[in-house]
N, C-alpha and C. Protein backbone atom coordinates (compact mmCIF):
# COMPACT_ATOMS: atom_id res chain seq x y z
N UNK A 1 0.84 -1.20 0.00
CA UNK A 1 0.00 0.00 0.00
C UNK A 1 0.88 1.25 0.00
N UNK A 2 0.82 2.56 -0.73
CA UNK A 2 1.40 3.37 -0.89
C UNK A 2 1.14 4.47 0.15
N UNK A 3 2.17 4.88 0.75
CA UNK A 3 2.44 5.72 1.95
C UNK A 3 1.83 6.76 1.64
N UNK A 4 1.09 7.91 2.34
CA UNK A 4 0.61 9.18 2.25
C UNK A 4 1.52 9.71 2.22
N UNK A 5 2.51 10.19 2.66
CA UNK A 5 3.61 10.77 2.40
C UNK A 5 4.18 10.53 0.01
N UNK A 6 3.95 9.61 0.34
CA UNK A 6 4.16 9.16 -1.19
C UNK A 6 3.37 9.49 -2.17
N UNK A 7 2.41 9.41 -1.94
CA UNK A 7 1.16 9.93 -2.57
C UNK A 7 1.20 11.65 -2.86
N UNK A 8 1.22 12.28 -1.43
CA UNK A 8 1.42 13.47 -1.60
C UNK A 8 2.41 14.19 -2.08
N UNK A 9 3.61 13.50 -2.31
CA UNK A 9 4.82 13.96 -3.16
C UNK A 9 4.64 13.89 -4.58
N UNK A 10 4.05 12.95 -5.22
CA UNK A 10 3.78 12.54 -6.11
C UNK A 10 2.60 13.44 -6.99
N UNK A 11 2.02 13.31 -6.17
CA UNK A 11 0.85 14.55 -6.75
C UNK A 11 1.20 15.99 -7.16
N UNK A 12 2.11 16.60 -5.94
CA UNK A 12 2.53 17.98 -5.87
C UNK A 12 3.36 18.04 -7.10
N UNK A 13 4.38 16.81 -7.49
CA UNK A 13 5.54 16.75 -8.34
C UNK A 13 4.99 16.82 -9.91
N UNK A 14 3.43 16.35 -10.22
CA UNK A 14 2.80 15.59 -11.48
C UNK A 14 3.01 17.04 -12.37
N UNK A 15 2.72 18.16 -11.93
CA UNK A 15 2.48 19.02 -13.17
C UNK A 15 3.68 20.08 -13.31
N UNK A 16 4.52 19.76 -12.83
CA UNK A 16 5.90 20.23 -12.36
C UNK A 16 6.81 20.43 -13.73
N UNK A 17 6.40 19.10 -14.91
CA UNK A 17 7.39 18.61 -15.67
C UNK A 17 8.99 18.76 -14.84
N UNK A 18 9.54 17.66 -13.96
CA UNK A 18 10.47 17.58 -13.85
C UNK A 18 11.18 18.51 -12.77
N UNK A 19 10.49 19.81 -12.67
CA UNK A 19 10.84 20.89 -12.02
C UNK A 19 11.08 22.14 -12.88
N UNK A 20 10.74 22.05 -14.24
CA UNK A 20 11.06 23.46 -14.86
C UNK A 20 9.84 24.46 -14.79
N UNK A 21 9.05 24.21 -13.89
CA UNK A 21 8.26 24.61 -13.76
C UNK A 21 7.65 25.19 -12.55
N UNK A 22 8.28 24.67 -11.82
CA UNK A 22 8.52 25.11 -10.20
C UNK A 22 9.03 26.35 -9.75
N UNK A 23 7.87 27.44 -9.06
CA UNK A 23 8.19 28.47 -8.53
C UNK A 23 8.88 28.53 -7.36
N UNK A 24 9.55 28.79 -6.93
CA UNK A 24 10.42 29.35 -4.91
C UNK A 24 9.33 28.32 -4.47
N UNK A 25 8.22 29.04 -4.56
CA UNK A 25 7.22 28.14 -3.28
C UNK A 25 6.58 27.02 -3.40
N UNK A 26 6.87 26.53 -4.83
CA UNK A 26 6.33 25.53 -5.53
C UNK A 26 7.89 24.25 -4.54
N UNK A 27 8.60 24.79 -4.83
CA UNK A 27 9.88 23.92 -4.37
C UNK A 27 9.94 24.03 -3.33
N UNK A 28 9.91 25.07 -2.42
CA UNK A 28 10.06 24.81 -0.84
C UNK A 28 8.60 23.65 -0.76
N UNK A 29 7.73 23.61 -1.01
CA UNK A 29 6.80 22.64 -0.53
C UNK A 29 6.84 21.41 -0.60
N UNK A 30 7.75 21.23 -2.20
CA UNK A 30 7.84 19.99 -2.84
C UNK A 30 9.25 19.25 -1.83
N UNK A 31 10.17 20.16 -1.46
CA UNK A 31 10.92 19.91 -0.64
C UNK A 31 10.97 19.02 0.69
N UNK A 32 9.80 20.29 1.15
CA UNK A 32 9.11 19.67 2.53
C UNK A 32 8.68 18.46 2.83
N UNK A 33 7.90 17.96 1.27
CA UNK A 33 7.31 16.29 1.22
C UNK A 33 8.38 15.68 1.08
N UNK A 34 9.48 16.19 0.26
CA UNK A 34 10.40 15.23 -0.12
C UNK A 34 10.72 14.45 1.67
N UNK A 35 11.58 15.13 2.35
CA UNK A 35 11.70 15.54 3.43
C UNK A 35 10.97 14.24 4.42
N UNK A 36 9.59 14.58 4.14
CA UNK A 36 8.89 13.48 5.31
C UNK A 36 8.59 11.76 4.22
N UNK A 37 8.93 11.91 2.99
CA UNK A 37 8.64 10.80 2.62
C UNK A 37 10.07 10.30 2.89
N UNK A 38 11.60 10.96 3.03
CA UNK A 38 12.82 10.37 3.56
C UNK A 38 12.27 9.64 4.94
N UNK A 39 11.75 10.47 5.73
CA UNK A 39 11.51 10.12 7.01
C UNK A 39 10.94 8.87 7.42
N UNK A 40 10.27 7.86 6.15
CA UNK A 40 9.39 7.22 5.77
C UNK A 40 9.96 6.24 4.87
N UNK A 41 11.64 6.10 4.85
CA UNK A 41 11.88 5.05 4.07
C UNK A 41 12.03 3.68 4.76
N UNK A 42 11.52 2.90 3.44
CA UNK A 42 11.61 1.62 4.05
C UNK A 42 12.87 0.33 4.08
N UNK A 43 13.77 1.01 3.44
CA UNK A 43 14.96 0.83 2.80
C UNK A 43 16.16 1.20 3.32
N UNK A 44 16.67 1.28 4.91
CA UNK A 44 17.61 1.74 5.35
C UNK A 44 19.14 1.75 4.81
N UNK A 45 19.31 0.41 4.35
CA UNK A 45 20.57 0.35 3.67
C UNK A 45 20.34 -0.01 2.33
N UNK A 46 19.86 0.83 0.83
CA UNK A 46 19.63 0.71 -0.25
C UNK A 46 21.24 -0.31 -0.68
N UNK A 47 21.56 -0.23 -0.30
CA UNK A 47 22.80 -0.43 -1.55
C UNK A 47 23.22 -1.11 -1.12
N UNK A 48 22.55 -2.56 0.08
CA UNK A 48 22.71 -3.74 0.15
C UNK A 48 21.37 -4.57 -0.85
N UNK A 49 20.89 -3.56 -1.44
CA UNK A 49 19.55 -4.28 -2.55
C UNK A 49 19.67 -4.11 -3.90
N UNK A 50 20.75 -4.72 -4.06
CA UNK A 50 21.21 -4.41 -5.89
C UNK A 50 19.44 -4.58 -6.48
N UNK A 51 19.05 -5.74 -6.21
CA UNK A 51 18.05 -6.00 -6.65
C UNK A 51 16.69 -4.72 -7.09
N UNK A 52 16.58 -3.92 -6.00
CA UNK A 52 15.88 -2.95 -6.19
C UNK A 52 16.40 -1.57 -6.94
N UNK A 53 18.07 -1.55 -6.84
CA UNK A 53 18.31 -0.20 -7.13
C UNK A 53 18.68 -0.34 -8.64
N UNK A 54 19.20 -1.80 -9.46
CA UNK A 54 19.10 -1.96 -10.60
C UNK A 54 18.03 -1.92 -11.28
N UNK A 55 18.38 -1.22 -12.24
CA UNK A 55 17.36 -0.96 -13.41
C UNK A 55 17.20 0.26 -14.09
N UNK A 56 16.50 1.10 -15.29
CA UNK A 56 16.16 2.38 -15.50
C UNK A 56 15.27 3.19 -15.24
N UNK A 57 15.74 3.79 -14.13
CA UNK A 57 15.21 4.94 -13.57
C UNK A 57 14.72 6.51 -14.27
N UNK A 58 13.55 6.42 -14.04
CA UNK A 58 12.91 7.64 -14.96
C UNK A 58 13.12 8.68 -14.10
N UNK A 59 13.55 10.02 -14.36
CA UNK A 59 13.53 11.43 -13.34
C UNK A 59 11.76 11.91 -13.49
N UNK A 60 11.50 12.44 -11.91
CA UNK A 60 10.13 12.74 -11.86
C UNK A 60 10.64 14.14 -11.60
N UNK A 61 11.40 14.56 -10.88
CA UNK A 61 11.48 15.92 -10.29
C UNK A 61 12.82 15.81 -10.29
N UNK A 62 13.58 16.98 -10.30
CA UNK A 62 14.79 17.31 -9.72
C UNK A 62 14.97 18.82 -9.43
N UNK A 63 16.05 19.35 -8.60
CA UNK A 63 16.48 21.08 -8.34
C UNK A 63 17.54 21.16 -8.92
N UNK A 64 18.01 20.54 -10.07
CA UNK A 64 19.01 20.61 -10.55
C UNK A 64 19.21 21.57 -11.36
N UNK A 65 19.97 22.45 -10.75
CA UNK A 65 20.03 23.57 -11.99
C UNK A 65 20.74 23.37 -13.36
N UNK A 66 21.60 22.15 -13.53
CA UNK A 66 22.48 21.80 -14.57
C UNK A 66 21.70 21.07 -15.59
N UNK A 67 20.72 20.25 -15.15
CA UNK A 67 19.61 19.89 -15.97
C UNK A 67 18.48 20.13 -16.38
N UNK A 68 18.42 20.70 -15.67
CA UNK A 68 17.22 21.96 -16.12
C UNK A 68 17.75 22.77 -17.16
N UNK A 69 18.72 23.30 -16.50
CA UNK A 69 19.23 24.25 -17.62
C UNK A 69 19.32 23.92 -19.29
N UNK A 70 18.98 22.67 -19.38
CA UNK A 70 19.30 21.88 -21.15
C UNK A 70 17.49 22.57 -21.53
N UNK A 71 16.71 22.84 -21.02
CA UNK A 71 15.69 23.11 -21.21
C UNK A 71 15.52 24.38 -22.24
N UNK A 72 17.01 25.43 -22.05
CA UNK A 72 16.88 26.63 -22.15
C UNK A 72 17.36 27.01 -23.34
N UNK A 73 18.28 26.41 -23.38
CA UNK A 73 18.18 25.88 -25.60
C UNK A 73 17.42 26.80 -26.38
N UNK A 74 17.94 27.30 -26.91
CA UNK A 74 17.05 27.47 -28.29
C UNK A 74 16.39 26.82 -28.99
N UNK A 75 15.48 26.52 -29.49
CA UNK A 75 15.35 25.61 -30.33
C UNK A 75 14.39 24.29 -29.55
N UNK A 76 15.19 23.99 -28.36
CA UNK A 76 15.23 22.65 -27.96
C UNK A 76 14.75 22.70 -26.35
N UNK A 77 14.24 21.65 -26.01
CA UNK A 77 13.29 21.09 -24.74
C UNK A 77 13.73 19.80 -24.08
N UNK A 78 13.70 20.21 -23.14
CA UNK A 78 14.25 18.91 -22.19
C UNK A 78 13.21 17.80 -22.30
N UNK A 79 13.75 16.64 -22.61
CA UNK A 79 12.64 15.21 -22.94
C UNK A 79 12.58 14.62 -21.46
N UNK A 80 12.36 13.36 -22.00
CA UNK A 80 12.58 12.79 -20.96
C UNK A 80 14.17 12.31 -20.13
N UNK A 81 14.15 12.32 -19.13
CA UNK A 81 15.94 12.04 -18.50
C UNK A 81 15.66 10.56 -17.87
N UNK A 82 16.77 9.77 -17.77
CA UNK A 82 16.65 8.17 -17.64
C UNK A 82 17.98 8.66 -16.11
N UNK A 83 18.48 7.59 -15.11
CA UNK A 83 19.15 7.59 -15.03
C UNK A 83 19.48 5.96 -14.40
N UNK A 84 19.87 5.16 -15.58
CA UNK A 84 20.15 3.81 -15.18
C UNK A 84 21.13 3.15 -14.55
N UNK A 85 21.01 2.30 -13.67
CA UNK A 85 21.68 1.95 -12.61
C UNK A 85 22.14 -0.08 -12.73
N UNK A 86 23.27 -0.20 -13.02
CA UNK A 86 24.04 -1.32 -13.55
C UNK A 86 24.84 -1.83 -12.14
N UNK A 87 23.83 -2.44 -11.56
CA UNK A 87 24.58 -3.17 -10.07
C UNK A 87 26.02 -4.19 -10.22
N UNK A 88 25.81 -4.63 -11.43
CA UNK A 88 26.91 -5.74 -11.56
C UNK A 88 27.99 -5.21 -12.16
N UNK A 89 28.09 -4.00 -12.56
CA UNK A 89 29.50 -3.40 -12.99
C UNK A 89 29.83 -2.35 -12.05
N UNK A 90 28.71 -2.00 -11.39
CA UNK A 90 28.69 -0.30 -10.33
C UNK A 90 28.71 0.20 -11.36
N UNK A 91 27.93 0.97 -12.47
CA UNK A 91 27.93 2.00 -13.24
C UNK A 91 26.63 2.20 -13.54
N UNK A 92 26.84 3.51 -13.56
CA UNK A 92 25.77 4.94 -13.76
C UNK A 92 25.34 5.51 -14.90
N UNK A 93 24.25 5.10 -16.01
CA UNK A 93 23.96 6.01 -17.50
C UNK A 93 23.41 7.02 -16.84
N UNK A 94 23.69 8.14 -16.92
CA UNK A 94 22.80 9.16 -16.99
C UNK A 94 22.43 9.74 -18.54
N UNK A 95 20.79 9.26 -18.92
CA UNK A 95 20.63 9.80 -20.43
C UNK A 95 19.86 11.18 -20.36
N UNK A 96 19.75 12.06 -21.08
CA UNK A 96 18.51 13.23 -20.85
C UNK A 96 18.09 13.17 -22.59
N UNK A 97 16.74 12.96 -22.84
CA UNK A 97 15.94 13.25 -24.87
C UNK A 97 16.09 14.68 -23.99
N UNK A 98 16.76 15.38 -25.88
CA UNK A 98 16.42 16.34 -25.71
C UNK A 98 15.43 16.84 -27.01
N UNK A 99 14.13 17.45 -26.82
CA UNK A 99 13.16 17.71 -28.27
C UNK A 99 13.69 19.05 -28.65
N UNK A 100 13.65 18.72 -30.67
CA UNK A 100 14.12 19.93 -31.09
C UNK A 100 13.06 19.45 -32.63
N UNK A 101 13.53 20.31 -33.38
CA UNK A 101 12.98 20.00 -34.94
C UNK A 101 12.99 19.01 -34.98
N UNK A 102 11.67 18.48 -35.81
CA UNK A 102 11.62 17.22 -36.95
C UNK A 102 13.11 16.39 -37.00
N UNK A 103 13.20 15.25 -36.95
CA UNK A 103 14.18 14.96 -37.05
C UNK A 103 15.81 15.29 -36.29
N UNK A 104 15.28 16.56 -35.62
CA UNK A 104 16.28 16.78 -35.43
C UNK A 104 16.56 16.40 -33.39
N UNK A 105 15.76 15.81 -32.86
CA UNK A 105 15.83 14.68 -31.82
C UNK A 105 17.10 15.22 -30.96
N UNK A 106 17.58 15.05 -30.31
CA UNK A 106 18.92 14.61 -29.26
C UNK A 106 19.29 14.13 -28.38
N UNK A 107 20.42 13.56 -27.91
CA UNK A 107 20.63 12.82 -26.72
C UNK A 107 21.79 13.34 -26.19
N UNK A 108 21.62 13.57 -24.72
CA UNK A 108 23.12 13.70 -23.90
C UNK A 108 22.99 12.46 -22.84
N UNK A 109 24.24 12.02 -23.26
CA UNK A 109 24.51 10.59 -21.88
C UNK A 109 25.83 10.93 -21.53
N UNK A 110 25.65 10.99 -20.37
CA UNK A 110 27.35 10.54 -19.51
C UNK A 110 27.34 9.55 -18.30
N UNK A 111 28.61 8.49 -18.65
CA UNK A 111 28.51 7.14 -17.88
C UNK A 111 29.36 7.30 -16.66
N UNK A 112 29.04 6.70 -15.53
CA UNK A 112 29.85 7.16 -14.56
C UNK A 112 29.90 5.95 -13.80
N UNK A 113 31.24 5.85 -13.19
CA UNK A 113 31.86 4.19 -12.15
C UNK A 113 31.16 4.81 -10.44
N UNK A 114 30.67 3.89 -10.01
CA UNK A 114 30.42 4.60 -8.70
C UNK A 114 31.02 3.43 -7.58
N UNK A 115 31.59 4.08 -6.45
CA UNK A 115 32.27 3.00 -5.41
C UNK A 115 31.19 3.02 -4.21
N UNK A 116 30.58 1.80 -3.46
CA UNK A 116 29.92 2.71 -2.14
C UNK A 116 30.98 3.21 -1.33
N UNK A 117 30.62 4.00 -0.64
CA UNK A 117 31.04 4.40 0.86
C UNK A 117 30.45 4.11 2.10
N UNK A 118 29.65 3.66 1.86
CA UNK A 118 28.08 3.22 3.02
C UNK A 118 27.12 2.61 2.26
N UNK A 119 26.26 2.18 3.36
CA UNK A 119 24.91 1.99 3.35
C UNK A 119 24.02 2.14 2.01
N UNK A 120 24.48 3.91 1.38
CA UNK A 120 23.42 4.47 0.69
C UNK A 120 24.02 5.49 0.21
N UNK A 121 25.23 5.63 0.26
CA UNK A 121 26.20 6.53 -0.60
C UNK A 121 27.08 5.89 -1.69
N UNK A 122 27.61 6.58 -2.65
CA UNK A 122 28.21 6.43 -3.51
C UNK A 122 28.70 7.32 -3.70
N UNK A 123 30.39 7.24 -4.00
CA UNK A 123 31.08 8.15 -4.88
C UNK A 123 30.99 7.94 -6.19
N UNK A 124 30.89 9.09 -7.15
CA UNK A 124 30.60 8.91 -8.37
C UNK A 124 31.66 9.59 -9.16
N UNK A 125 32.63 8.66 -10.08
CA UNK A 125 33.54 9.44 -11.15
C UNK A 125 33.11 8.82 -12.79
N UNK A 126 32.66 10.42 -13.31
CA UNK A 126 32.47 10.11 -14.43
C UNK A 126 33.51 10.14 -15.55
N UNK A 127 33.13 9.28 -16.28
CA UNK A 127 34.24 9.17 -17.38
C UNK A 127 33.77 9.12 -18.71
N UNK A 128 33.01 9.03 -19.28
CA UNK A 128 32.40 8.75 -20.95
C UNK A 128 31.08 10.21 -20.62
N UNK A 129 31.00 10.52 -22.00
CA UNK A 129 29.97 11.34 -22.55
C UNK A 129 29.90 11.77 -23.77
N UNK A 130 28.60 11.31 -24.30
CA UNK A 130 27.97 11.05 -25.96
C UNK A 130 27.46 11.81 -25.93
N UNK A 131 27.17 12.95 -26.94
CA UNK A 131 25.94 13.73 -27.12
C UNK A 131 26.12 13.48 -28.88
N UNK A 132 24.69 13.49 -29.28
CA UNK A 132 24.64 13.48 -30.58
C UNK A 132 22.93 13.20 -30.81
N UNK A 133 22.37 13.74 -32.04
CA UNK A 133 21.44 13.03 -32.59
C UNK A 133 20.82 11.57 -32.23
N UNK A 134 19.54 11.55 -31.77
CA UNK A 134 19.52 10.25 -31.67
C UNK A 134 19.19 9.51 -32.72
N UNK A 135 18.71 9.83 -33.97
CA UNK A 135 18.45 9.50 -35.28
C UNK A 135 20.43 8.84 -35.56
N UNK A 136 21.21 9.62 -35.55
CA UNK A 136 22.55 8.93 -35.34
C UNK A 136 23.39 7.98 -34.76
N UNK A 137 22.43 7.90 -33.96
CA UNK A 137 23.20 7.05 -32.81
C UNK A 137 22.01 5.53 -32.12
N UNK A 138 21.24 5.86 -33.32
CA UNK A 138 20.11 4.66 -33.49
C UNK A 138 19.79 4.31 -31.89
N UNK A 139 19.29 5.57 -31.29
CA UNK A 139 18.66 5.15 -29.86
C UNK A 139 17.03 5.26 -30.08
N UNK A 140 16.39 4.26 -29.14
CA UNK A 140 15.48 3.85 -29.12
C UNK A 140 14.50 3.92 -27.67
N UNK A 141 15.26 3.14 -26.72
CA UNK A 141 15.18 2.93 -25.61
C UNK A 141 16.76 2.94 -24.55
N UNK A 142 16.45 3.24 -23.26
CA UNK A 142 17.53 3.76 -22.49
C UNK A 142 18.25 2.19 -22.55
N UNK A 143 17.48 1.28 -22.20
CA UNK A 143 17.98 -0.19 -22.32
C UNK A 143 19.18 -0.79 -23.47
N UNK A 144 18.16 -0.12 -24.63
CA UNK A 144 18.87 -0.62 -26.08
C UNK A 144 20.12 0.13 -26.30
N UNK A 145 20.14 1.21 -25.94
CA UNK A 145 21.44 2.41 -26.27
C UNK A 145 22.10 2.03 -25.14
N UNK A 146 22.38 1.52 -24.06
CA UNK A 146 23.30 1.04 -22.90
C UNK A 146 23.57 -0.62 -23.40
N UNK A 147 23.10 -0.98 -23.84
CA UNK A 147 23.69 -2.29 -24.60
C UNK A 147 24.42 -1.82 -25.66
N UNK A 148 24.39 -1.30 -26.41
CA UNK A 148 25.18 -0.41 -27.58
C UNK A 148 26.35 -0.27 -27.21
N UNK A 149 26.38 0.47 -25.75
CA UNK A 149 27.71 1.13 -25.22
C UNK A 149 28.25 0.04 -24.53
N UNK A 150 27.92 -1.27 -24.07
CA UNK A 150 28.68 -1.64 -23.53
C UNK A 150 29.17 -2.92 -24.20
N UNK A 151 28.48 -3.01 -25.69
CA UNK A 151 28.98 -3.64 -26.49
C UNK A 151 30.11 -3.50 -27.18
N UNK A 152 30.30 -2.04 -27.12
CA UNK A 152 31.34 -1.51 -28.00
C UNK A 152 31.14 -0.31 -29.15
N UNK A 153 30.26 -0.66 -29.07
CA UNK A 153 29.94 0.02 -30.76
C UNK A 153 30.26 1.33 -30.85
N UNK A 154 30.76 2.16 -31.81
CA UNK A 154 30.85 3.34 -31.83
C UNK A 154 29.85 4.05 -32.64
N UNK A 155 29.91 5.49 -32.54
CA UNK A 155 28.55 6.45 -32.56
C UNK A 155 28.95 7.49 -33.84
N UNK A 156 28.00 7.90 -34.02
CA UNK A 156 28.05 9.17 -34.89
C UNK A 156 27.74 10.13 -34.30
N UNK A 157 28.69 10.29 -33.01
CA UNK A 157 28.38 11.63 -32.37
C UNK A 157 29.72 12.30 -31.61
N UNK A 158 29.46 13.27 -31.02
CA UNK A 158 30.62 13.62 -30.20
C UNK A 158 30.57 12.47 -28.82
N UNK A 159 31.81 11.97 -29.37
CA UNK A 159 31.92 10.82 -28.14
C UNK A 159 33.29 11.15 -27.51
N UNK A 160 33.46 11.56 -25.86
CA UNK A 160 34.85 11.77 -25.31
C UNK A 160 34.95 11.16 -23.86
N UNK A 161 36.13 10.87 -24.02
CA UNK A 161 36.75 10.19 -22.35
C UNK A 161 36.35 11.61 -21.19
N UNK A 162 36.21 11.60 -20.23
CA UNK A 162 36.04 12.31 -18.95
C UNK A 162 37.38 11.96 -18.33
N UNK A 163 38.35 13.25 -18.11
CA UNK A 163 39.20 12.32 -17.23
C UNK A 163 39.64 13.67 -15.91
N UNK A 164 39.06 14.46 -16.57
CA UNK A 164 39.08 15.82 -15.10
C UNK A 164 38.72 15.40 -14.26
N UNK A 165 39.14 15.20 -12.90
CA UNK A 165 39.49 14.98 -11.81
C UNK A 165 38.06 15.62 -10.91
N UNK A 166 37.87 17.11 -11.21
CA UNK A 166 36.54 17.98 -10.89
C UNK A 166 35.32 16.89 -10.97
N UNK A 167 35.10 16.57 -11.97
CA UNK A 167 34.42 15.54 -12.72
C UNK A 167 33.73 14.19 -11.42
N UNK A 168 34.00 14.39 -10.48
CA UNK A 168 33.59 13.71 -9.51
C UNK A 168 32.60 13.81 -8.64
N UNK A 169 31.94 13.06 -8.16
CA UNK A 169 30.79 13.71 -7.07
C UNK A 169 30.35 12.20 -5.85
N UNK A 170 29.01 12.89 -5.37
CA UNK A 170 28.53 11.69 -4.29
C UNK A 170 27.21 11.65 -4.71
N UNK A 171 26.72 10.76 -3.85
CA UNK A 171 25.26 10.69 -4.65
C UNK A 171 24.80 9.36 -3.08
N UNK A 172 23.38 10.07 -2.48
CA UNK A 172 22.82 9.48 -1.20
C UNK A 172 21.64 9.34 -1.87
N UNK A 173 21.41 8.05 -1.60
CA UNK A 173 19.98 7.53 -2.06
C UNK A 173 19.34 7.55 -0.38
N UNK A 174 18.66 8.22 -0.58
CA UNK A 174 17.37 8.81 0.87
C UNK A 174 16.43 7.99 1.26
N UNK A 175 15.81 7.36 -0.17
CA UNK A 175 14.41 7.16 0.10
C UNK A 175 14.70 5.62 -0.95
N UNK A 176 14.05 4.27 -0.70
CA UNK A 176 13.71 3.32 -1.67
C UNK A 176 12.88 2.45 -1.60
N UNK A 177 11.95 2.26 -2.43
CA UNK A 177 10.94 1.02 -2.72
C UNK A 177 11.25 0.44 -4.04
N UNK A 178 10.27 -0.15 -4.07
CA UNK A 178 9.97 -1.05 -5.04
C UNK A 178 9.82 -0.31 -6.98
N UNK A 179 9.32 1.15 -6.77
CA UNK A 179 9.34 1.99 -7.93
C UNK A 179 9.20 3.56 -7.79
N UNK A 180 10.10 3.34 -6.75
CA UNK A 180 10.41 5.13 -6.56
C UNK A 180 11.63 5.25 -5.76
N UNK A 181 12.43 6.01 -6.35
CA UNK A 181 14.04 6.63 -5.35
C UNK A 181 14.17 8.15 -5.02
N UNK A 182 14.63 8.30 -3.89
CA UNK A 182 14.52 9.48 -3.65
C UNK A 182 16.80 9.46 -3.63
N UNK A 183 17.37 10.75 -4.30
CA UNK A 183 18.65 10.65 -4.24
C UNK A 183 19.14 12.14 -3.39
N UNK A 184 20.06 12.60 -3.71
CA UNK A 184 20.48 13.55 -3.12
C UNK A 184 22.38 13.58 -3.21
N UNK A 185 22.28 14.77 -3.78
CA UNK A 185 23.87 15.02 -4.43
C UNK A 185 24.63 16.13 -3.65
N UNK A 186 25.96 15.90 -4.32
CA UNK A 186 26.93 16.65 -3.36
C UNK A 186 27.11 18.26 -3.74
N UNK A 187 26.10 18.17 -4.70
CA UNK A 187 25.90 19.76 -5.12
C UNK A 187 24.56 20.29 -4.72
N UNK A 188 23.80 19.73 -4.07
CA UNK A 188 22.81 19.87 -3.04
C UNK A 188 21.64 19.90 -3.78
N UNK A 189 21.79 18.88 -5.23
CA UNK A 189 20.50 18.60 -6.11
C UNK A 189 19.66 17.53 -5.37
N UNK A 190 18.04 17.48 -5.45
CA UNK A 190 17.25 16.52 -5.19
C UNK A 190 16.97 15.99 -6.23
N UNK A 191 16.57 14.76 -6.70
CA UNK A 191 16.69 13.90 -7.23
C UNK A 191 15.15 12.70 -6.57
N UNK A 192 13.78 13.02 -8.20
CA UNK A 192 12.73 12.00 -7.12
C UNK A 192 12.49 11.00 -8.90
N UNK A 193 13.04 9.33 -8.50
CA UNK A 193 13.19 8.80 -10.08
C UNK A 193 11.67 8.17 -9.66
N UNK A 194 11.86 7.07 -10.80
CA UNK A 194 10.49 6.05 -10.60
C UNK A 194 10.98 5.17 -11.55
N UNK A 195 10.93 3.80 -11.70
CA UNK A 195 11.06 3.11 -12.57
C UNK A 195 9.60 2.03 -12.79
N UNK A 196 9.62 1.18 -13.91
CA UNK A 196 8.27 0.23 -13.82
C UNK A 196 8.88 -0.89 -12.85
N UNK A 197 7.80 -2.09 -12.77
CA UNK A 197 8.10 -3.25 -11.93
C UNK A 197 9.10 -4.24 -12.95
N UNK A 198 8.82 -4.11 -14.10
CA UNK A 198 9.00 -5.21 -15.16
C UNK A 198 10.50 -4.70 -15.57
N UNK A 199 11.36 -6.03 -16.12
CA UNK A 199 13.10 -5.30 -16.23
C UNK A 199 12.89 -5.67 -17.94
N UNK A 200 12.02 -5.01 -18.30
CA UNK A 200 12.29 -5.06 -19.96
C UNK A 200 12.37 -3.58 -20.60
N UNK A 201 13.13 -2.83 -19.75
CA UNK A 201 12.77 -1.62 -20.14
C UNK A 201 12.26 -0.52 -20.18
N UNK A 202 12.59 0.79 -20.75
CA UNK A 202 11.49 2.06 -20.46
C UNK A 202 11.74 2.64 -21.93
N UNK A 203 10.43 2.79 -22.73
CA UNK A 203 10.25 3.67 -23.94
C UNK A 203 10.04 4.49 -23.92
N UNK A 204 10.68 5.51 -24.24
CA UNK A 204 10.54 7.05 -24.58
C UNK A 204 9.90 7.42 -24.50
């Protein structure tokens, strides 16, 4: 049965798109729930549950000003953002669709190694990042384009190693069930994902 606390986050978050839409007081509130649905996890040590934290994670909300900011584009609109989670290698896709013209589609992914430190932390160093057309880079699904990459294959896009040192971060998973994560970063972004029950995937 789904927690009131959960419910009410969820609701406040629905017309948000993501957070680009969120006024000062729209976010202090959304905050506040965030806040008591932490208070309310059932999941003390996430990251003894590969089981639950693997898979692709859809972004519902975030305060991220760095991702948000892809919104502001000319031209172009923040799609949907994935951020998939690979228990058996420790690695991190972060994908964001970005909508632009006909055809003219996009994708930014950057892959990142993460070590725990605890319970429910992770250090995170990223190293790979693709941006290109997704018409180029024959993406489909977050699933199908992370098999791509870890097949090998190369892209028709700007593809480069990460090896700046800056380039590093943490990342506290707060909150976990069964199809919702609550995260929290070392740049003081919130982070509310959702994934389905079923491991075949998430379509665009």
């Amino acid at each position: 049965m789904q927690s009131s606390a959960k419910t009410a986050l969820l609701e406040a978050i629905a017309g948000q798109n993501r957070g680009i839409l969120s006024s000062p007081d729209d976010q202090t509130a959304i905050l506040e729930m965030v806040s008591r649905l932490e208070a309310d996890n059932p999941v003390s040590d996430p990251l003894n549950h590969p089981e639950m934290l693997d898979g692709d994670w859809r972004l519902l909300y975030t305060t991220s000003n760095e991702l948000l900011g892809i919104n502001r584009f000319p031209l172009y609109a923040l799609g949907q953002v994935y951020q998939c989670v690979r228990t058996r290698d420790a690695r991190i896709y972060n994908l964001a669709e970005v909508n632009g013209l006909p055809l003219l589609n996009g994708l930014v992914s950057v892959t990142a190694q993460y070590e725990a430190t605890s319970d429910r932390r992770v250090n995170v160093s990223f190293n790979r990042a693709i941006f290109g057309l997704q018409s180029l880079v024959s993406y489909h699904t977050p699933a199908s384009f992370i098999n791509q990459i870890e097949a090998g294959e190369s892209f028709r896009a700007i593809d480069f190693k990460i090896t700046n040192r800056e380039q590093r971060g943490w990342l506290e998973i707060t909150y976990l069930d069964e199809d919702c994560r609550v995260g929290r970063g070392n740049q003081g972004s919130v982070f509310v994902l959702t994934k389905p029950t079923t491991t075949s995937g998430i379509s665009s």
